[in-house]
C-alpha atoms as a PDB file:
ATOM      1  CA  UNK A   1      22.886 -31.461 -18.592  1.00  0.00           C
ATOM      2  CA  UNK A   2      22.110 -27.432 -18.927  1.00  0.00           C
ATOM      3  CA  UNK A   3      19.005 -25.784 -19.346  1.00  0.00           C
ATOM      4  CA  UNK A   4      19.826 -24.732 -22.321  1.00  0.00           C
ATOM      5  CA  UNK A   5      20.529 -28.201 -23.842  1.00  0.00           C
ATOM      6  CA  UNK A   6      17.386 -29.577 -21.980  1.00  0.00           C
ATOM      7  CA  UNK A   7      14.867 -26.722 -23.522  1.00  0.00           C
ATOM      8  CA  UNK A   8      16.886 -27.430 -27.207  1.00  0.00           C
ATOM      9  CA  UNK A   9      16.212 -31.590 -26.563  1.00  0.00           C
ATOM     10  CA  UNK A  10      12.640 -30.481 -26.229  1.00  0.00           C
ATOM     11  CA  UNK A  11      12.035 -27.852 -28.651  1.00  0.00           C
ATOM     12  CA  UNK A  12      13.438 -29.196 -31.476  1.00  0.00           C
ATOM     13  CA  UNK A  13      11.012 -32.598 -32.261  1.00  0.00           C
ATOM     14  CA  UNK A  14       8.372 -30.026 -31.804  1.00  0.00           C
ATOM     15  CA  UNK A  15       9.672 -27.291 -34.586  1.00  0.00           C
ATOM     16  CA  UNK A  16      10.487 -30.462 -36.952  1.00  0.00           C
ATOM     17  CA  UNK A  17       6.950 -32.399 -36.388  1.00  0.00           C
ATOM     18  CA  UNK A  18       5.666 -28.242 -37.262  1.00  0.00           C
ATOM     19  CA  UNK A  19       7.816 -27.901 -40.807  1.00  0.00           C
ATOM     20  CA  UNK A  20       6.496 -31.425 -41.325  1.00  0.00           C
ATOM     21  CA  UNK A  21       2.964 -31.028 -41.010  1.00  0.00           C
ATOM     22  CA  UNK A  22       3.220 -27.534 -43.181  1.00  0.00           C
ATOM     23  CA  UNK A  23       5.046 -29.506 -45.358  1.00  0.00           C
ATOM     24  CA  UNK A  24       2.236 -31.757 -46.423  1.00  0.00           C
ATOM     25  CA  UNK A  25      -0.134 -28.933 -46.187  1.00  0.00           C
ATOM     26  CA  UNK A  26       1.586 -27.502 -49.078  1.00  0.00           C
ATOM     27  CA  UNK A  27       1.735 -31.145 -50.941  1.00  0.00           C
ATOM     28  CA  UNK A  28      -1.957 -31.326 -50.116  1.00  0.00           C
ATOM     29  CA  UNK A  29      -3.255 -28.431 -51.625  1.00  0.00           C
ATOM     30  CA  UNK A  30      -0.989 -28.994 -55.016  1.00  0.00           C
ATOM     31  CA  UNK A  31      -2.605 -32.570 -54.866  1.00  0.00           C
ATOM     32  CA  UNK A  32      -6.407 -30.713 -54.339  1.00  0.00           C
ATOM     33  CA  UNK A  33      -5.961 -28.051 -56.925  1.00  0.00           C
ATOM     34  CA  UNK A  34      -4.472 -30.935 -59.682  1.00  0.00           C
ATOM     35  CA  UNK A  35      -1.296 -29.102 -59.477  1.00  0.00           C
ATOM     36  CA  UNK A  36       0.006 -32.639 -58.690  1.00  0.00           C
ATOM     37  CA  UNK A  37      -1.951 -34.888 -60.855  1.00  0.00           C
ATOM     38  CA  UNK A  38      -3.094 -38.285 -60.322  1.00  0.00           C
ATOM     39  CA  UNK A  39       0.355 -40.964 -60.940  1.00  0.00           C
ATOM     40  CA  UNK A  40       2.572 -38.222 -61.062  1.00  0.00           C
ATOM     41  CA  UNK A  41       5.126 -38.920 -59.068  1.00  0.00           C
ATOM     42  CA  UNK A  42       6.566 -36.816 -55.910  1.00  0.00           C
ATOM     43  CA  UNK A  43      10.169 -36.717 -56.071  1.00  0.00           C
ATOM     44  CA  UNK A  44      11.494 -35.935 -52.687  1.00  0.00           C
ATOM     45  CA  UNK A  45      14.693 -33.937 -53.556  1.00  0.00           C
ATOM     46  CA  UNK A  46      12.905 -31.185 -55.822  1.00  0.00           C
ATOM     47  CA  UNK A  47      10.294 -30.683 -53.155  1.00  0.00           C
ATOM     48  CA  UNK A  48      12.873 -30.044 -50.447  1.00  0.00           C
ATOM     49  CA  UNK A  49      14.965 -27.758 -52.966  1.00  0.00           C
ATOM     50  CA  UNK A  50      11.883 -25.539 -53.701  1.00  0.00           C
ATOM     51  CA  UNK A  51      10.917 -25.503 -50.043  1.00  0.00           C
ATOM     52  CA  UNK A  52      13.768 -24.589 -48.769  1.00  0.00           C
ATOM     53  CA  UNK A  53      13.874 -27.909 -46.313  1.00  0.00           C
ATOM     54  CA  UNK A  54      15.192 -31.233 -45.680  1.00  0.00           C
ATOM     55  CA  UNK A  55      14.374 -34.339 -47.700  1.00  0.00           C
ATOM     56  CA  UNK A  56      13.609 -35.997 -44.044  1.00  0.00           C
ATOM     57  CA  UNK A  57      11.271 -33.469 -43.341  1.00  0.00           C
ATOM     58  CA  UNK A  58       9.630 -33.560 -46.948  1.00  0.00           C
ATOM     59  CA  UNK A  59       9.965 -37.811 -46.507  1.00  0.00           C
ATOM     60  CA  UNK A  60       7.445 -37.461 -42.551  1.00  0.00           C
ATOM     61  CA  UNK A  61       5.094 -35.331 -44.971  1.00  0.00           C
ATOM     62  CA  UNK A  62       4.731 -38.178 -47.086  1.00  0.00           C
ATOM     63  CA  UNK A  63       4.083 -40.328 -44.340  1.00  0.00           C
ATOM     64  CA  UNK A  64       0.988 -38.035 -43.628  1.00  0.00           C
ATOM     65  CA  UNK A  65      -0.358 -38.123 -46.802  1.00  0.00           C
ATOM     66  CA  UNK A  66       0.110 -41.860 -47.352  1.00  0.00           C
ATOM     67  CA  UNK A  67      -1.868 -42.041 -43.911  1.00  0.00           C
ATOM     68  CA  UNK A  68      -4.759 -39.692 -45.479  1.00  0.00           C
ATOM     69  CA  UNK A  69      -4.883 -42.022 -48.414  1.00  0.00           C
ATOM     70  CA  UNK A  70      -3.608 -39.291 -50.951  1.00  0.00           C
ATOM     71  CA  UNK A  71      -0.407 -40.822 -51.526  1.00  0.00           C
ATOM     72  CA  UNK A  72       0.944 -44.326 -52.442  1.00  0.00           C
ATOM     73  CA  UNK A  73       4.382 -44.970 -51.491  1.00  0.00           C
ATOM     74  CA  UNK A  74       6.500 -48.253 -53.231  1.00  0.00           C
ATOM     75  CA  UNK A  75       9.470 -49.710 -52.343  1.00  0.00           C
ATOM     76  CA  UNK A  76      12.482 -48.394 -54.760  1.00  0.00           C
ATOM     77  CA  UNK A  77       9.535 -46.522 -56.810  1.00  0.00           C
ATOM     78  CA  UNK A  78       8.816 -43.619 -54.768  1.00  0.00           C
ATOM     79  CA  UNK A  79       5.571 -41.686 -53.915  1.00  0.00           C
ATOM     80  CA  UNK A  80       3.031 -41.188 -56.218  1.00  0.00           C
ATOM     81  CA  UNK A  81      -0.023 -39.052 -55.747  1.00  0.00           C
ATOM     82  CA  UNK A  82      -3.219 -41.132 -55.196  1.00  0.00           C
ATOM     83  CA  UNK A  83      -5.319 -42.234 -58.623  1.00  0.00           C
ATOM     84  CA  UNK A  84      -8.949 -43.781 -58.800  1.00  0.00           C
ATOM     85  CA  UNK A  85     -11.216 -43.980 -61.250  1.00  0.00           C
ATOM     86  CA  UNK A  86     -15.183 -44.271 -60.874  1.00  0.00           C
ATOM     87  CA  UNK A  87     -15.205 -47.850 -61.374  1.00  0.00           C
ATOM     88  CA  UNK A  88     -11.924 -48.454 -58.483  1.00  0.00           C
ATOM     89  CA  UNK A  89     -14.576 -46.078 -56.205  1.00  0.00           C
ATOM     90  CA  UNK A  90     -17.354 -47.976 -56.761  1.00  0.00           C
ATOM     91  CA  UNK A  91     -15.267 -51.629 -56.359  1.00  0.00           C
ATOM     92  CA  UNK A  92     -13.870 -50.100 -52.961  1.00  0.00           C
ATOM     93  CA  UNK A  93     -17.990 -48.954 -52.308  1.00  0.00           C
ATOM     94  CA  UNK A  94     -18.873 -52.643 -52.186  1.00  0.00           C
ATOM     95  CA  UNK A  95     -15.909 -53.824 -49.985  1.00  0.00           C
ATOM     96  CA  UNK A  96     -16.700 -51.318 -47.594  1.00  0.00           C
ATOM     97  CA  UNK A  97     -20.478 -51.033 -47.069  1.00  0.00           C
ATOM     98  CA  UNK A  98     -20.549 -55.072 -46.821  1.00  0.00           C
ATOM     99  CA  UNK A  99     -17.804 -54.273 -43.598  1.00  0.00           C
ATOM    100  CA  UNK A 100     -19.810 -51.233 -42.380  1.00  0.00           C
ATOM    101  CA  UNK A 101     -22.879 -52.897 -42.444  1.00  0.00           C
ATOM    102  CA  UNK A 102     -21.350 -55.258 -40.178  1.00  0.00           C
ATOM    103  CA  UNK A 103     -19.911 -52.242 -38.287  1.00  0.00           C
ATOM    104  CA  UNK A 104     -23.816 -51.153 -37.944  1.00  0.00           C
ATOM    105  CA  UNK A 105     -24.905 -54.484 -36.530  1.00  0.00           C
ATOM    106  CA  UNK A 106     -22.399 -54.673 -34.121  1.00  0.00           C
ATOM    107  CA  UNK A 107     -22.961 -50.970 -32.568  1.00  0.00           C
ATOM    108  CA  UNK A 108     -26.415 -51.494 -32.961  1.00  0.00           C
ATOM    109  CA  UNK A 109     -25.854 -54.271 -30.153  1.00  0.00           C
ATOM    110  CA  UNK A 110     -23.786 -52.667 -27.817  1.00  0.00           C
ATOM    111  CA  UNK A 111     -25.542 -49.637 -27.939  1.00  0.00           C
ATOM    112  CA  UNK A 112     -23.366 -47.320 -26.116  1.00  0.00           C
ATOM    113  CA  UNK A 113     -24.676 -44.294 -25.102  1.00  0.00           C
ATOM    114  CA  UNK A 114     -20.943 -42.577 -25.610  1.00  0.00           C
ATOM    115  CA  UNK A 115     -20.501 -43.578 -29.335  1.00  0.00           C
ATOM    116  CA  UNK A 116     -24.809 -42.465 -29.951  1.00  0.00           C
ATOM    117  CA  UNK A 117     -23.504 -38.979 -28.398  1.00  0.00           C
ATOM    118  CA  UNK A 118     -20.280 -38.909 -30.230  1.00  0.00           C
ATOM    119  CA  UNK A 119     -22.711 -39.865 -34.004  1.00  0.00           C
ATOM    120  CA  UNK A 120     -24.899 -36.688 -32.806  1.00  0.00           C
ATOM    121  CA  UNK A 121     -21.963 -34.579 -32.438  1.00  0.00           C
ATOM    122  CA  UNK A 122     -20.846 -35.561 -35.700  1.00  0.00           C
ATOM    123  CA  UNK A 123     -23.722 -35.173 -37.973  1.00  0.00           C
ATOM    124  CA  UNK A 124     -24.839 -31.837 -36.222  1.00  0.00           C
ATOM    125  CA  UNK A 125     -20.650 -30.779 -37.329  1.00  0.00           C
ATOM    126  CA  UNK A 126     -22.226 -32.100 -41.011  1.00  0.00           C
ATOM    127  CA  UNK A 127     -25.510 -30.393 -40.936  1.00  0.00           C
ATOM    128  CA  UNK A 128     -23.647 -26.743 -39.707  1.00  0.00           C
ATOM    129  CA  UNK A 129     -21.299 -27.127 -42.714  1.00  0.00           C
ATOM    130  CA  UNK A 130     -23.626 -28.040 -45.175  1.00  0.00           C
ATOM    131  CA  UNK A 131     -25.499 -25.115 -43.767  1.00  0.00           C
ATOM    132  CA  UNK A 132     -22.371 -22.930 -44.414  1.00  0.00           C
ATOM    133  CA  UNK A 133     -21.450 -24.558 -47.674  1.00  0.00           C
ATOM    134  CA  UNK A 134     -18.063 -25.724 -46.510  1.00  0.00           C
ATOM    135  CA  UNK A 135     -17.568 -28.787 -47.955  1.00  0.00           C
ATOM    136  CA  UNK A 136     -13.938 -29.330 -46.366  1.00  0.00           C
ATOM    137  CA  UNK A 137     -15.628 -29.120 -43.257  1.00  0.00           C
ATOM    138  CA  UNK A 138     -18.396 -31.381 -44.343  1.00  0.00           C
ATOM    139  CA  UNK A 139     -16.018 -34.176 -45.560  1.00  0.00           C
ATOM    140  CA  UNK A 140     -13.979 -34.171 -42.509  1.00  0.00           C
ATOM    141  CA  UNK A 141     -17.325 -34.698 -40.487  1.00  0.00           C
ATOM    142  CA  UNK A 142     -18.339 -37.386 -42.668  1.00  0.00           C
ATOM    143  CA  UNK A 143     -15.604 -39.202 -42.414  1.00  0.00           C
ATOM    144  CA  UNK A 144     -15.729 -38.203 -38.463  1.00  0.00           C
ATOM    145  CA  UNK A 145     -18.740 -39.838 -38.109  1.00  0.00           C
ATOM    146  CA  UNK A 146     -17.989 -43.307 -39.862  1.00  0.00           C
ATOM    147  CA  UNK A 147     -15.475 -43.341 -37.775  1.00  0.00           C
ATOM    148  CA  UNK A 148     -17.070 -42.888 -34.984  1.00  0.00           C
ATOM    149  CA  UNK A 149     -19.628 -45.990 -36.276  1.00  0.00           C
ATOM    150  CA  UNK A 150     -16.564 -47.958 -36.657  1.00  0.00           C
ATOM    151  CA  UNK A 151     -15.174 -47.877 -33.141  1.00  0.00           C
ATOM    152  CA  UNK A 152     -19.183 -47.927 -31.966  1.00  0.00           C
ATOM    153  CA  UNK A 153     -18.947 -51.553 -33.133  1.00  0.00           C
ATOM    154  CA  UNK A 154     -16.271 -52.216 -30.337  1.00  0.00           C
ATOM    155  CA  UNK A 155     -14.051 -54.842 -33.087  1.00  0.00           C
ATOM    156  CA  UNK A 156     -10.651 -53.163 -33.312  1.00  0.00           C
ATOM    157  CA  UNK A 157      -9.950 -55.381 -36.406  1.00  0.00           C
ATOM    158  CA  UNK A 158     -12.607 -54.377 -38.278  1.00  0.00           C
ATOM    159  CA  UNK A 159     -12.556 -50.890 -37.327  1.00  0.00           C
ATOM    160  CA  UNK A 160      -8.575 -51.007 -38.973  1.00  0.00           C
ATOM    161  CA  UNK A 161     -10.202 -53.103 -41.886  1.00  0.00           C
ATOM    162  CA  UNK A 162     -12.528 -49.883 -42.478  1.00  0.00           C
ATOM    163  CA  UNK A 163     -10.243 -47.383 -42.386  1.00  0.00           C
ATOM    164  CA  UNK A 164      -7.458 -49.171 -44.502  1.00  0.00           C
ATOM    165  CA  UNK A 165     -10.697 -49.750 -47.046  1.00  0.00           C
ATOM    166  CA  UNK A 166     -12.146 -46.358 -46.980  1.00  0.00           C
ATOM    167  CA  UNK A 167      -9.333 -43.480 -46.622  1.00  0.00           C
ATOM    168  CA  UNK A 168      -8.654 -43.489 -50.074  1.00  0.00           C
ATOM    169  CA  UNK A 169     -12.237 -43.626 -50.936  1.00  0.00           C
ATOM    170  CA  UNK A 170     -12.621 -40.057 -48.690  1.00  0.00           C
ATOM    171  CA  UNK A 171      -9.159 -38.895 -50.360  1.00  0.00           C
ATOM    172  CA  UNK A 172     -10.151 -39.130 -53.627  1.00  0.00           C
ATOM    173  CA  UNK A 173     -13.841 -37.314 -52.871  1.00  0.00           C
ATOM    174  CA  UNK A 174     -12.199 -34.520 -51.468  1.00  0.00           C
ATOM    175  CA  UNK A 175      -9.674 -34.257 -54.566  1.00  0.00           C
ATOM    176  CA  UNK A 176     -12.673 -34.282 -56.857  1.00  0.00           C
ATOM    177  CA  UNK A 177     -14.662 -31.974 -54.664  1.00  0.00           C
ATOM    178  CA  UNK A 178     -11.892 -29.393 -54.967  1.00  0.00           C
ATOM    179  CA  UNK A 179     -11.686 -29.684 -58.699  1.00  0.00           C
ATOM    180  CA  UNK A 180     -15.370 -29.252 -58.874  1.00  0.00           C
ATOM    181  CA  UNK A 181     -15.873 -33.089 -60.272  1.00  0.00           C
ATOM    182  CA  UNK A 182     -18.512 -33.873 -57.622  1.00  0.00           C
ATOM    183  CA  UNK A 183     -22.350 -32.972 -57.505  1.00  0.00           C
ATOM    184  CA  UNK A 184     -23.182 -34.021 -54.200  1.00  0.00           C
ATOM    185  CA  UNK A 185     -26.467 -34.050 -52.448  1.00  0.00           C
ATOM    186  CA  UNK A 186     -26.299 -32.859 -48.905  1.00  0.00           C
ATOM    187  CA  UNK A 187     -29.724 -32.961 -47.753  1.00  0.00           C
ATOM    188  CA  UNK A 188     -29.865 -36.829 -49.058  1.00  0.00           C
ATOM    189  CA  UNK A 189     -26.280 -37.768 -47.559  1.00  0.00           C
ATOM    190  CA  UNK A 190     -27.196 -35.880 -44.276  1.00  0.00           C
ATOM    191  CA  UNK A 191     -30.523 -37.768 -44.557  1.00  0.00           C
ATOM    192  CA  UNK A 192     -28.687 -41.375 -44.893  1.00  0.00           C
ATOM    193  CA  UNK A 193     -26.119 -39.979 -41.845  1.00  0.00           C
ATOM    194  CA  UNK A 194     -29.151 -39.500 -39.643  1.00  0.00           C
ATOM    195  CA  UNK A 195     -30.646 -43.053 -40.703  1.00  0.00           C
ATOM    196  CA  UNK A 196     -28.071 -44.660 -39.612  1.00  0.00           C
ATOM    197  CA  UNK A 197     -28.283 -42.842 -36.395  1.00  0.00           C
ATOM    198  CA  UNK A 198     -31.600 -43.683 -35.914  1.00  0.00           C
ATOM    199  CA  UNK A 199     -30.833 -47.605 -36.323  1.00  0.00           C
ATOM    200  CA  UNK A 200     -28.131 -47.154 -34.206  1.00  0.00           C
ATOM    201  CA  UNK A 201     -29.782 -45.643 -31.345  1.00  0.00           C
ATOM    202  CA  UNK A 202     -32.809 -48.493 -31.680  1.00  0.00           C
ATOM    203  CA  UNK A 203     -35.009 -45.498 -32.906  1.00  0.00           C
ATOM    204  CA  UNK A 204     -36.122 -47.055 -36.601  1.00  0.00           C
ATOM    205  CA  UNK A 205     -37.116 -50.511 -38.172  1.00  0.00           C
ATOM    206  CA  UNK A 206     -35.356 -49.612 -41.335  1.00  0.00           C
ATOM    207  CA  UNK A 207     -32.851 -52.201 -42.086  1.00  0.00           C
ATOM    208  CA  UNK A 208     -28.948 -51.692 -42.431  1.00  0.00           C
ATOM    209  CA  UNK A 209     -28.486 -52.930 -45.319  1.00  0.00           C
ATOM    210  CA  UNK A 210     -31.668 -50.772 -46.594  1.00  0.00           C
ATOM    211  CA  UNK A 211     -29.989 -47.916 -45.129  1.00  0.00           C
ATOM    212  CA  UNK A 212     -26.325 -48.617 -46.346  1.00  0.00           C
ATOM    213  CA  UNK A 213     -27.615 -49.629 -50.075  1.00  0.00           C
ATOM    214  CA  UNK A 214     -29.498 -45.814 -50.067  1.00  0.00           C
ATOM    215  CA  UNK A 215     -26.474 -44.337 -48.702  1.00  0.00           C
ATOM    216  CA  UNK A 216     -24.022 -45.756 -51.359  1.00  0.00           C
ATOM    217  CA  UNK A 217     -26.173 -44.845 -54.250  1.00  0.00           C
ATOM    218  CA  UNK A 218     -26.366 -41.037 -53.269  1.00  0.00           C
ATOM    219  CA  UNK A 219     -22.804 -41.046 -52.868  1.00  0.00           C
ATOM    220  CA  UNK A 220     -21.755 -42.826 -56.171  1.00  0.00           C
ATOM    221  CA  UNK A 221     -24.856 -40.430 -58.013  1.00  0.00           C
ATOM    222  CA  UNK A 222     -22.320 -37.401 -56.391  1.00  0.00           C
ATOM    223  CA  UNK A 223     -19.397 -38.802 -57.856  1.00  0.00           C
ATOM    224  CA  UNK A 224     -20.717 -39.990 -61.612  1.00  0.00           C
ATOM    225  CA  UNK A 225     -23.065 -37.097 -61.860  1.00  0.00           C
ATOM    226  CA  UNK A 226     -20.044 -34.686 -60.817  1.00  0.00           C
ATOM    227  CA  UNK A 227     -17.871 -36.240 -63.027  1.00  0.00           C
ATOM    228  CA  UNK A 228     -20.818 -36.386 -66.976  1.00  0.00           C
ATOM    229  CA  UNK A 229     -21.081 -32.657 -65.730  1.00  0.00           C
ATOM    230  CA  UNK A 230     -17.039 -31.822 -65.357  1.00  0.00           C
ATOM    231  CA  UNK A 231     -17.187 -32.917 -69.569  1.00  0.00           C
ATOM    232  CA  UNK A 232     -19.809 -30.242 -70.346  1.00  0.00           C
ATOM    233  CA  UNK A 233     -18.204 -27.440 -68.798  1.00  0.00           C
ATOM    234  CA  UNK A 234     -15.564 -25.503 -70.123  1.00  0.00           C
ATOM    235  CA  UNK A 235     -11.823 -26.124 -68.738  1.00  0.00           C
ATOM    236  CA  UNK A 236     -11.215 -24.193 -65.626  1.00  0.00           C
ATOM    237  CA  UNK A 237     -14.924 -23.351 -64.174  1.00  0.00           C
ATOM    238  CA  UNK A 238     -15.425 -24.857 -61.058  1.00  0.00           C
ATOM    239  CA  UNK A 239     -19.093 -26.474 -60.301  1.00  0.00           C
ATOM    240  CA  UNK A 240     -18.117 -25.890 -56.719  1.00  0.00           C
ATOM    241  CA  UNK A 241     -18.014 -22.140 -56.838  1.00  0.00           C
ATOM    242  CA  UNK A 242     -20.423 -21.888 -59.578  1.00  0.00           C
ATOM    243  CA  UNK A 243     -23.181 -23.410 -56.737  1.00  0.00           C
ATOM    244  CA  UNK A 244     -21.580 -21.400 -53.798  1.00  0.00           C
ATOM    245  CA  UNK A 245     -19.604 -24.187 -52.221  1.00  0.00           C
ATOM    246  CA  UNK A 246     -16.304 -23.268 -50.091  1.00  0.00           C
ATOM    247  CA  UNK A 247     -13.197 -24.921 -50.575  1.00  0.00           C
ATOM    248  CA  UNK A 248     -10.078 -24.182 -48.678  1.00  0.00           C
ATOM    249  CA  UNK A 249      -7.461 -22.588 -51.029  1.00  0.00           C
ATOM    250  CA  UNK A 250      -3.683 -21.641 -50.174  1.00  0.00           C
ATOM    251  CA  UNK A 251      -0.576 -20.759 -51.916  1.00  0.00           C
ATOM    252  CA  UNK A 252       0.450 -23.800 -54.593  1.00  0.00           C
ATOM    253  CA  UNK A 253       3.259 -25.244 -54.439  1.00  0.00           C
ATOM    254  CA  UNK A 254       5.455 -25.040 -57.653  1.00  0.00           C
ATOM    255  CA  UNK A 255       4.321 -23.738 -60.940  1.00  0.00           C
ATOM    256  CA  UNK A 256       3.499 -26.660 -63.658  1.00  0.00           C
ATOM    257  CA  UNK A 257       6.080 -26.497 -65.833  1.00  0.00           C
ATOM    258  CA  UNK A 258       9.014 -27.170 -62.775  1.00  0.00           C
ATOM    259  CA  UNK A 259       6.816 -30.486 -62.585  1.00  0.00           C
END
């Protein structure tokens, strides 16, 4: 073999796995913005068409988004973008914190020194976004540090339990965030992040479930409160750039009415 048709064998996964991933950046931001509402279905061809691309590469982007919980896929249905109501959140709320808890026990024994490092890491990454009112920044290092608390507990089958359980859940409060249908208290959630820290790392009497039952009520009062306020406000304002909040914006995808 050449080393021409060597380099090509390598370069070209790499410059497909790169259209891919910008792919589903586009889909992501039409899915943030409510250019692609919740149920509306993502048909493959049109997407390719309008980016210029193949259906294959517009079919791994799907993959990524399925895997980030914005997307359902069904056999001989398609993909449809992700849909939850309050109630679905809070039903989901209960599976998880009951698992997470657990989660929190578990680390709690094993007390690694690694995973209490890796939790610090992650809730100083929350408290420096919060500070800078970045709130994609501060959802990816919330969901960063449950993570983190999930592996901490050292059961891979309950650490796959939690994420299956709670990437929608994250999915949909980013969606909402965007579209400036959340009120969220970030002194309280960093507050509940550091509790469980503090349990963690032997450091507080406070129980879990204390903890976990304080944490879930701050984060459904983000969500409802969010959502009464969204029906005051006239179409089109956005709550999150009304109170300063940054939200990552780029080019949408198609124009509504090619929907």
């Amino acid at each position: 073999m050449s080393g021409a048709e060597s380099q090509a064998r390598v370069i070209g996964p790499i410059a497909a796995e790169t259209l891919a991933f910008r792919v589903a950046g586009r889909l992501r931001q039409a899915i943030y913005t409510g250019e692609l509402k919740p149920a509306e279905r993502i048909v493959e061809l049109r997407v390719a068409k309008q980016l210029a691309t193949g259906q294959s590469t517009v079919r791994e982007a799907l993959k990524e988004l399925e895997f980030l919980g914005l997307v359902a896929r069904f056999p001989n249905r398609g993909s449809f973008v992700v849909k939850l109501s309050e109630e679905e959140v809070r039903q989901i709320y209960e599976v998880r914190s009951a698992l997470e808890s657990l989660a929190v026990e578990l680390a709690v024994q094993r007390r690694s020194p690694r995973a209490i490092e890796d939790l610090t890491s992650r809730l100083r990454q929350m408290k420096q976004a919060a500070h800078a009112k970045d709130m994609d920044r501060f959802i990816d290092a919330d969901f960063e540090f449950h993570r983190c608390l999930w592996r901490a507990a050292g059961n891979p089958y309950l650490e796959e339990a939690l994420v299956r359980t709670s990437v929608r859940q994250f999915a949909f409060y980013r969606i909402q965030t965007f579209q400036g249908k959340t009120s969220w208290n970030l002194r309280r959630l960093i507050e509940k992040h550091a509790q469980l820290l503090k349990r963690i790392s032997g450091l507080t009497r406070k129980s879990t479930r204390k903890i976990m039952t304080e944490l879930r009520d701050v984060v459904l009062a983000g969500v409802h409160n969010g959502s009464a306020a969204q029906g005051t406000r006239r179409e089109g304002r956005r709550p999150a750039a009304e109170h300063g909040l940054k939200v990552s914006r780029t080019n949408t995808l198609v124009s509504k009415t090619e929907h």
